[in-house]
N, C-alpha and C. Protein backbone atom coordinates (compact mmCIF):
# COMPACT_ATOMS: atom_id res chain seq x y z
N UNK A 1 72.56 76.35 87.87
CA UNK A 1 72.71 77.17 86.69
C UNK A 1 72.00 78.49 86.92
N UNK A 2 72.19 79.40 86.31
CA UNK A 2 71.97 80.92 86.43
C UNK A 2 72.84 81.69 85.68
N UNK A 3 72.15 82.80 85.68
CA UNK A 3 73.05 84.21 84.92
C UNK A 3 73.77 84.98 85.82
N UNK A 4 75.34 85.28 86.19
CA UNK A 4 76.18 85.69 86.98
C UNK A 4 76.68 86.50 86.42
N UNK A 5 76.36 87.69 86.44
CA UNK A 5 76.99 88.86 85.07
C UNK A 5 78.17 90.02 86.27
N UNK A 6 79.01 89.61 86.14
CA UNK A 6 79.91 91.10 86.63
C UNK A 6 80.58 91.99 86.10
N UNK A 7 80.61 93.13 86.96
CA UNK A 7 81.22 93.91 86.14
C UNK A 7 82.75 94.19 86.82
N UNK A 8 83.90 94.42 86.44
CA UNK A 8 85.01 94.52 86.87
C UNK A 8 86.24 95.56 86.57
N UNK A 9 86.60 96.45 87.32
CA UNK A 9 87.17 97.83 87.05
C UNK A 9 88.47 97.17 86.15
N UNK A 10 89.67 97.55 85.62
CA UNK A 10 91.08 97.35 85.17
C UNK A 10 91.71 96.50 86.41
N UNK A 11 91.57 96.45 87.48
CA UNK A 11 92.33 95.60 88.65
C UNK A 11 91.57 94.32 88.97
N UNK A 12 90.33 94.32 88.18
CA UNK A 12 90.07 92.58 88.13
C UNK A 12 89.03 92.42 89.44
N UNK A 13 88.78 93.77 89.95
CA UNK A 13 87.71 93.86 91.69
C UNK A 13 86.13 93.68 90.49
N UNK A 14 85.59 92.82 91.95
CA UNK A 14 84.30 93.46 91.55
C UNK A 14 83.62 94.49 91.83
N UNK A 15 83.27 95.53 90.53
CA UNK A 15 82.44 96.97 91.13
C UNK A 15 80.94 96.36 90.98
N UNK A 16 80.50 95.35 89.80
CA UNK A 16 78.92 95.02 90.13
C UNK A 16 79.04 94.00 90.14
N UNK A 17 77.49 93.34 90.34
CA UNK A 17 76.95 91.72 90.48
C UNK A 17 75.55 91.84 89.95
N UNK A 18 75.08 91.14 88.99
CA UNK A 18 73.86 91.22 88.95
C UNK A 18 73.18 89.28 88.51
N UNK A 19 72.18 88.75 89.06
CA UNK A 19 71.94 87.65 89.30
C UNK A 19 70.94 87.16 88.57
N UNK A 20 70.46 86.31 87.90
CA UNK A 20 69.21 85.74 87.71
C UNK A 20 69.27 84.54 87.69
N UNK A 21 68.40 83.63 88.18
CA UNK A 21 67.75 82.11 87.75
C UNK A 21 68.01 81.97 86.40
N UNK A 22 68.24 80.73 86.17
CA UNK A 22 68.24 80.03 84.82
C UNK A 22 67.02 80.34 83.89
N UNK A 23 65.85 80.16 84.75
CA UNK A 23 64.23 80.79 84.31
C UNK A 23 63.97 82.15 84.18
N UNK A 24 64.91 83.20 84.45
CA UNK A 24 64.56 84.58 84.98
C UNK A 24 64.38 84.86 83.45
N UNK A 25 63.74 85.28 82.47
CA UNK A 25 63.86 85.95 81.59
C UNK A 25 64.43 87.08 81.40
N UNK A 26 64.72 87.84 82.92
CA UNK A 26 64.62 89.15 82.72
C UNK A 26 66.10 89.41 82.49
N UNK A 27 67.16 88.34 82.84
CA UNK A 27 68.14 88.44 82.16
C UNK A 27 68.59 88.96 80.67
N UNK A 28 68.03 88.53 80.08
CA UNK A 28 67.98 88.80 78.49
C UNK A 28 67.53 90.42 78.69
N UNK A 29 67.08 91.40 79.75
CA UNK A 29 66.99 93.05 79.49
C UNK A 29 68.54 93.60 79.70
N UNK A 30 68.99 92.98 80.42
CA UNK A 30 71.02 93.37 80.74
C UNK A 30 71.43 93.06 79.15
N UNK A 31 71.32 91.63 78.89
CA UNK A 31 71.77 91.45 77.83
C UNK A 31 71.81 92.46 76.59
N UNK A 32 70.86 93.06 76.53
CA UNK A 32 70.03 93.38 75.25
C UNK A 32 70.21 95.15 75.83
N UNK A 33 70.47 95.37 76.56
CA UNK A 33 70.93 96.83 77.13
C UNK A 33 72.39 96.83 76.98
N UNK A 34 73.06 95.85 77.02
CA UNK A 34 74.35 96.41 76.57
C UNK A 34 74.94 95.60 75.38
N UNK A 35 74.32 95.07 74.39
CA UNK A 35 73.99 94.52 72.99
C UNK A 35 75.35 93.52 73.58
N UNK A 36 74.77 92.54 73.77
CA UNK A 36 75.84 91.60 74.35
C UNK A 36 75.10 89.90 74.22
N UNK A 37 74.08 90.02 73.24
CA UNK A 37 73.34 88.84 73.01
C UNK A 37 74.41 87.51 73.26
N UNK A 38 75.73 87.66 72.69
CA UNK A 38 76.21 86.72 72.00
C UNK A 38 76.89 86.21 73.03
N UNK A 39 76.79 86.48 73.92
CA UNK A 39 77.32 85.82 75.43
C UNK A 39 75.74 85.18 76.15
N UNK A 40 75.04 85.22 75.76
CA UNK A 40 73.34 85.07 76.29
C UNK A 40 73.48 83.45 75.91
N UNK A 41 73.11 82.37 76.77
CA UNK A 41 73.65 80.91 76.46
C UNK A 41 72.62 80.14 76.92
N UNK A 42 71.67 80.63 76.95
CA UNK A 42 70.28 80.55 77.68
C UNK A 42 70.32 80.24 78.92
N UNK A 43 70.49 79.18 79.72
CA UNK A 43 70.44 78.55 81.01
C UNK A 43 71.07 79.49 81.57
N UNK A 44 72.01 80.02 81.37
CA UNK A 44 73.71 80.97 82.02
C UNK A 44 74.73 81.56 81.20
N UNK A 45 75.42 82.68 81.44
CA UNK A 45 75.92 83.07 80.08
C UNK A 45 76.97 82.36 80.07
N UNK A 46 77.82 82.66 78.63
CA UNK A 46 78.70 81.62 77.55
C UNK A 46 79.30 81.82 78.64
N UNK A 47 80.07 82.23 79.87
CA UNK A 47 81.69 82.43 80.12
C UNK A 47 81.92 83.52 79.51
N UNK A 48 81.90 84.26 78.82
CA UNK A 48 82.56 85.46 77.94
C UNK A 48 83.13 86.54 78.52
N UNK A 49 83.57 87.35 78.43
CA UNK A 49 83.49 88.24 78.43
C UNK A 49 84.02 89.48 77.66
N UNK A 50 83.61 90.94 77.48
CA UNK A 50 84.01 91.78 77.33
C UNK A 50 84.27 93.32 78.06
N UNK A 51 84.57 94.10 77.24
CA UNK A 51 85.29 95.40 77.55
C UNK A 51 84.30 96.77 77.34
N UNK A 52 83.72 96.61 77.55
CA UNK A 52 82.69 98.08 77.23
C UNK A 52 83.23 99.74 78.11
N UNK A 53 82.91 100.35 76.41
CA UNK A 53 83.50 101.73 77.03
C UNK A 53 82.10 102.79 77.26
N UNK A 54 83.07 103.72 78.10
CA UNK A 54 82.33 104.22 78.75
C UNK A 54 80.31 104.77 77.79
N UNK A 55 81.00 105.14 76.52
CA UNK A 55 79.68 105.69 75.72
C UNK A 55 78.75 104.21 75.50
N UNK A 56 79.48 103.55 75.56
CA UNK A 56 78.58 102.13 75.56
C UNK A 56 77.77 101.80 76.65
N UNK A 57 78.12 102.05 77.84
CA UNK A 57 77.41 101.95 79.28
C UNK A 57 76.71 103.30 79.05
N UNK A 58 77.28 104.49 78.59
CA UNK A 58 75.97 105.32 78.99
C UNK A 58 74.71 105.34 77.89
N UNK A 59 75.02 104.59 77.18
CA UNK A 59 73.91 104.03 75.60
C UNK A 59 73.05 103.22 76.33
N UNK A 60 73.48 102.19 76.98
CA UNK A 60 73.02 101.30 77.69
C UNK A 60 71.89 102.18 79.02
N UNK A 61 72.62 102.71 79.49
CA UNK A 61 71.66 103.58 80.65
C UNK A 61 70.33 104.94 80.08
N UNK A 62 70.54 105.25 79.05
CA UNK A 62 69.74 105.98 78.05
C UNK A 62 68.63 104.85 77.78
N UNK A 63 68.98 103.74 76.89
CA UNK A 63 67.96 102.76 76.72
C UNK A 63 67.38 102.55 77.83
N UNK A 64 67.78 102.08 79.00
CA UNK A 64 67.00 101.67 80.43
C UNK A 64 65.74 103.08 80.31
N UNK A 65 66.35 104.50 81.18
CA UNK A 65 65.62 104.92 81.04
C UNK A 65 64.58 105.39 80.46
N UNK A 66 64.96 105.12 78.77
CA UNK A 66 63.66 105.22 77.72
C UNK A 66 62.77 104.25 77.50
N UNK A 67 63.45 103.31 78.06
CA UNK A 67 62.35 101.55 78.36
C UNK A 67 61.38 101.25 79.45
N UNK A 68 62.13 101.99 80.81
CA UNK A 68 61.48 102.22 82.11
C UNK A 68 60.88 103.10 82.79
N UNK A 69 61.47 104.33 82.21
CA UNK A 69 61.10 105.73 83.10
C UNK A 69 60.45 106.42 82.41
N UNK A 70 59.13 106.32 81.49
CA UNK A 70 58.31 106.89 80.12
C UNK A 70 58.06 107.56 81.50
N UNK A 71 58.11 109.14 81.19
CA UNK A 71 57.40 110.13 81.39
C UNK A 71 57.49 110.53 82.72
N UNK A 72 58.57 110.03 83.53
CA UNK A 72 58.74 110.35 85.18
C UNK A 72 59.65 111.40 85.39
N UNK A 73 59.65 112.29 86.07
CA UNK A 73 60.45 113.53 86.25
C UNK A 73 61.24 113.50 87.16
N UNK A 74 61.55 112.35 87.64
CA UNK A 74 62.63 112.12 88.86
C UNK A 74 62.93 110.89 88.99
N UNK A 75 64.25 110.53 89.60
CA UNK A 75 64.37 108.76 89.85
C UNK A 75 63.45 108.26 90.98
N UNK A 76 63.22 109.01 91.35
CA UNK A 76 61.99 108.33 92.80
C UNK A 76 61.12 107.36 92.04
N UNK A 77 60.93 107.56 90.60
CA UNK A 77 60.15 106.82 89.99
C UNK A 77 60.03 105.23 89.73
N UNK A 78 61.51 105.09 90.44
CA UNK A 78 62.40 104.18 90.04
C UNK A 78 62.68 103.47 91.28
N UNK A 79 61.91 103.66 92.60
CA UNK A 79 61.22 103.00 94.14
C UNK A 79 60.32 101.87 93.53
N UNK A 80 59.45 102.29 92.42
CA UNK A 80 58.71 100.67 92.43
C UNK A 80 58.91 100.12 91.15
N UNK A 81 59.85 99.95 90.95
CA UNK A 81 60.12 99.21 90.33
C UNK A 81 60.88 97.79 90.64
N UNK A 82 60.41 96.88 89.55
CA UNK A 82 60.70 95.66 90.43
C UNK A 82 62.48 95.18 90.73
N UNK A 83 62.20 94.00 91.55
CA UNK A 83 63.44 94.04 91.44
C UNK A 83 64.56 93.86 90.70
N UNK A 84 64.48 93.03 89.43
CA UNK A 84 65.47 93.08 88.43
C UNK A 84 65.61 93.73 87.96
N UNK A 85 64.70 94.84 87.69
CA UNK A 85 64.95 96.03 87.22
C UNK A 85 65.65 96.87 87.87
N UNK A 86 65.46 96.89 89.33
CA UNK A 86 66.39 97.83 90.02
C UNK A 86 67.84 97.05 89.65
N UNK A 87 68.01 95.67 89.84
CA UNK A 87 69.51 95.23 90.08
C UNK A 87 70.06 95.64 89.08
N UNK A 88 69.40 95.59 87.60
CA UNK A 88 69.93 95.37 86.41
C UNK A 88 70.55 97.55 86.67
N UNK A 89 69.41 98.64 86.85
CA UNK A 89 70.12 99.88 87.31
C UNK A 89 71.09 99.91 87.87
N UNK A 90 71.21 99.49 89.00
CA UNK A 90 72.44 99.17 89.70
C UNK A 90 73.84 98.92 89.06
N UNK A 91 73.39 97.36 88.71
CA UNK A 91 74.29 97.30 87.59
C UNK A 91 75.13 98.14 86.56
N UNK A 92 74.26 98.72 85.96
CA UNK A 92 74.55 99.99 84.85
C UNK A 92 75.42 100.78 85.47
N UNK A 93 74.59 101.72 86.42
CA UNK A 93 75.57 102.95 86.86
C UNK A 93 76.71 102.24 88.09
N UNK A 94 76.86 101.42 88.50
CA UNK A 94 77.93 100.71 89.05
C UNK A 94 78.85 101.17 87.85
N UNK A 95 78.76 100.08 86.59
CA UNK A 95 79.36 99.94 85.55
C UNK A 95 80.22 101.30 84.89
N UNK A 96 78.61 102.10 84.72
CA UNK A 96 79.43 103.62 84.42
C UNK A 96 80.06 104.68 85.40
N UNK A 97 80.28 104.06 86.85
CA UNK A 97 80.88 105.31 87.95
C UNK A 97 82.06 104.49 87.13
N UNK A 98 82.44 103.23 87.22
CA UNK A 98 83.75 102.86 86.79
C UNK A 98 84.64 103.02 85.16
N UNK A 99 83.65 103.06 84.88
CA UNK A 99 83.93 103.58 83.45
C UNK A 99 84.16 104.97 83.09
N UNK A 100 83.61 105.56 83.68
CA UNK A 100 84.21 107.20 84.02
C UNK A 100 85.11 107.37 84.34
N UNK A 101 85.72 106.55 85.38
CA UNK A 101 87.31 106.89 86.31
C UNK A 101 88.69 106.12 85.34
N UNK A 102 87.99 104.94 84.43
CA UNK A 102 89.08 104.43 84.22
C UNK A 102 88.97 104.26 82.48
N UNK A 103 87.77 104.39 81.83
CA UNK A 103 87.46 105.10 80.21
C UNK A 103 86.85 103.61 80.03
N UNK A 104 86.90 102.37 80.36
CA UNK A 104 86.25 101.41 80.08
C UNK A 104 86.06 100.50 81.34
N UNK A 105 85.13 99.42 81.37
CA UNK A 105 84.76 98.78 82.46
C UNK A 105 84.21 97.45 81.68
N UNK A 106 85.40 95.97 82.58
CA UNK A 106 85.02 94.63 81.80
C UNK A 106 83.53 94.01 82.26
N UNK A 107 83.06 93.68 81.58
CA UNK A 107 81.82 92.70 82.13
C UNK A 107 81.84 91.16 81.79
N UNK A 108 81.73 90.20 82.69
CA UNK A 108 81.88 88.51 82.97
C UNK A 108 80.17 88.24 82.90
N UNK A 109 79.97 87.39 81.58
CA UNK A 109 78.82 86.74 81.81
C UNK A 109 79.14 85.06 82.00
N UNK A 110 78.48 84.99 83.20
CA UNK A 110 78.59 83.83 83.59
C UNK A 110 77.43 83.03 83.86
């Protein structure tokens, strides 16, 4: 069991992956960055999924950086940070290069 969250352009590819343990708490910061509680199933998410558009991923990437990056003047800031935090970034702007090109981008919580 685990949290298997992807993200997937209109052709069904995967553009992200982001991972956690059944124990990871830190799952629930993806969740809660792209207000998607209701797929959150504790152990692993429901199966769900949805459609998020592009202003929704960049809402989502605004929150990150106002949660993570208090007061840093560059992403270099963003070297030590740990690792779910980087994946969960990743994640995001994965999410929003694709959501730019195609106006929305699906995400699979699994």
């Amino acid at each position: 069991m685990g949290h298997d969250i992807l993200g997937l352009n209109r052709a069904g590819e995967e553009i992200a992956y982001a991972r956690f343990s059944m124990g990871n708490y830190n799952a629930t910061i993806l969740y809660r960055l792209l207000d998607a509680h209701h797929f959150y199933a504790g152990v692993s998410g429901s199966g769900g999924s949805s459609t998020f558009s592009k202003q929704q991923i960049e809402k989502a990437l605004i929150a990150f950086h106002q949660l993570y990056n208090k007061g840093a003047s560059s992403h270099s800031s963003y070297d030590t940070l740990p690792w779910d935090l980087k994946q969960i970034l990743v994640f995001i702007k994965s999410c929003l290069a694709t959501a730019q090109r195609e106006g929305s981008v699906k995400v699979y919580f699994g």
